[in-house]
Protein backbone atom coordinates (compact mmCIF):
# COMPACT_ATOMS: atom_id res chain seq x y z
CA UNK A 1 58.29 167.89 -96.48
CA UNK A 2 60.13 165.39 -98.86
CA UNK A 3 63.40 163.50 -98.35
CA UNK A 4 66.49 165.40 -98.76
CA UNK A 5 69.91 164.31 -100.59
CA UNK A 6 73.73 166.23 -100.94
CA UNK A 7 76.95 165.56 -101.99
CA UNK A 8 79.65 167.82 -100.74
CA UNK A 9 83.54 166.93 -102.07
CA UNK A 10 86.26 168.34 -100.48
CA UNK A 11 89.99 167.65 -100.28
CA UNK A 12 91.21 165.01 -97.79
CA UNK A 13 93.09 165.12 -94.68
CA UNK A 14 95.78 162.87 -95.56
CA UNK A 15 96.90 161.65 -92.00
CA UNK A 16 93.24 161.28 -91.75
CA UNK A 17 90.95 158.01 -92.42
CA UNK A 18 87.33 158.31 -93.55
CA UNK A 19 86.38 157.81 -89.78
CA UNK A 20 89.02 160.24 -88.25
CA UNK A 21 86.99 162.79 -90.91
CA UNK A 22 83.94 161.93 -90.09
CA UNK A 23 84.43 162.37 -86.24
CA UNK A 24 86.25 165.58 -87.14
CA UNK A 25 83.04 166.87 -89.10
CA UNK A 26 80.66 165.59 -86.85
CA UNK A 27 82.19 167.40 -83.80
CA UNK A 28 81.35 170.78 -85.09
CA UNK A 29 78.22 169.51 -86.72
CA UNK A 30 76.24 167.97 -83.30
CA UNK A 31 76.30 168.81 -79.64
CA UNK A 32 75.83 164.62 -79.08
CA UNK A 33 78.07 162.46 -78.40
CA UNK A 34 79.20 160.85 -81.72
CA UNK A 35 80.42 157.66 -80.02
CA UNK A 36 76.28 157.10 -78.95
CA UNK A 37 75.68 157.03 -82.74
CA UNK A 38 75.15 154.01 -84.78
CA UNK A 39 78.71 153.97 -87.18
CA UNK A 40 78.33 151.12 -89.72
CA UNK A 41 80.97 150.20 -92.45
CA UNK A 42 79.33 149.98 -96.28
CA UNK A 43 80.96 150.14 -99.78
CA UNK A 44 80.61 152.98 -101.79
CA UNK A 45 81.46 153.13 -105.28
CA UNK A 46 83.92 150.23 -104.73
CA UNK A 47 85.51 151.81 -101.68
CA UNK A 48 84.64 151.13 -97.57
CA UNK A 49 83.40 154.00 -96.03
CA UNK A 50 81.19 155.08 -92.81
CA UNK A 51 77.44 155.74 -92.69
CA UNK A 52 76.32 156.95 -89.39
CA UNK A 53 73.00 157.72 -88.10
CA UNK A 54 70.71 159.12 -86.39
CA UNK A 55 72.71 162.61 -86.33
CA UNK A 56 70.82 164.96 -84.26
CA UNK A 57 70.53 168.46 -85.00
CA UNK A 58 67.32 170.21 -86.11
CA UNK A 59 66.33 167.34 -87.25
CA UNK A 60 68.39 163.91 -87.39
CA UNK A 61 70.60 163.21 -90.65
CA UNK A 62 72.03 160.05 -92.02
CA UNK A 63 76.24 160.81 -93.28
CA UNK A 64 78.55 158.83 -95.34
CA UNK A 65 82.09 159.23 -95.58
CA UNK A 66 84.18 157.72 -97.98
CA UNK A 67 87.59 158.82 -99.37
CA UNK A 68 88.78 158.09 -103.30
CA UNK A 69 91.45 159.64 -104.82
CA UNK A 70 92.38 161.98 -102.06
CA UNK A 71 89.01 163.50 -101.48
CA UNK A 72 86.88 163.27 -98.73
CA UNK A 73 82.77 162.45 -100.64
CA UNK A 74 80.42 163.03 -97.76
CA UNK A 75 76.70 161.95 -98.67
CA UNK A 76 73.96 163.63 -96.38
CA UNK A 77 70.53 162.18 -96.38
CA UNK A 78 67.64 164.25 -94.41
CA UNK A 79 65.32 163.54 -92.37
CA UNK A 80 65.74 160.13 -90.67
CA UNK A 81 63.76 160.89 -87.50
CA UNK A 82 60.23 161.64 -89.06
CA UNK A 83 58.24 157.90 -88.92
CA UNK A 84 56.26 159.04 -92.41
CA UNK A 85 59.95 159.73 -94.75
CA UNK A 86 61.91 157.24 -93.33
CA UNK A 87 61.01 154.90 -96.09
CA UNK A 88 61.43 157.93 -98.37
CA UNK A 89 64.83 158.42 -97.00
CA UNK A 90 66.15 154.36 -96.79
CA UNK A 91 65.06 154.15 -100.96
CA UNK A 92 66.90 157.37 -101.50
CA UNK A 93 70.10 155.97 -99.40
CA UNK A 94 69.84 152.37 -101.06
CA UNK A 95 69.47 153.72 -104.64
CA UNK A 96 72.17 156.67 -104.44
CA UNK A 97 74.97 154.57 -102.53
CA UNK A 98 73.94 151.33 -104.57
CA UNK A 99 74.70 153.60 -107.64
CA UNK A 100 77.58 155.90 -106.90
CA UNK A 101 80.67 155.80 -108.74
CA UNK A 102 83.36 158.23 -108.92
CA UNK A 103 84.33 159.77 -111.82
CA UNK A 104 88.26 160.78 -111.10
């Protein structure tokens, strides 16, 4: 099993902040409570978005949310629940979001 990254782009809600999305996404995405999650604030790519862990499904996930330029970027990171990837999946998070820039 090796750590898992994805970028998915889509437009953005425009009465919507990068939290009200994520909620909205994470609603149909988990059966747990989203408010029991850990939400923290980070910069990505020069703009504040919302990384929020663990996600439980099969498997827990690691999100970001950030909106530029009226789209919504959400960065999925897999899995952060098995002890021997985590450190897989923490380098992965801390080299892609220490990286990312947006292009439009």
């Amino acid at each position: 099993m090796y750590a898992t990254f994805g970028v998915e782009v889509t437009p953005a809600i425009p009465e919507l902040t990068a939290r009200g999305e994520a909620e909205l996404f994470l609603k149909d995405f988990t059966t747990a409570d989203i408010d029991s999650l850990a939400w923290n604030q980070i910069m990505v790519g020069g703009e504040w978005g919302w990384m929020v862990e663990p996600v439980p499904t099969m498997g827990a996930w690691r999100f970001v949310f950030v909106q530029h330029n009226g789209y919504l970027f959400r960065l999925s990171y897999w899995p952060v629940d098995i002890a021997d990837l985590r450190a897989d999946v923490d380098d992965l998070s801390q080299t892609t979001i220490g990286s990312f820039a947006f292009t439009k």
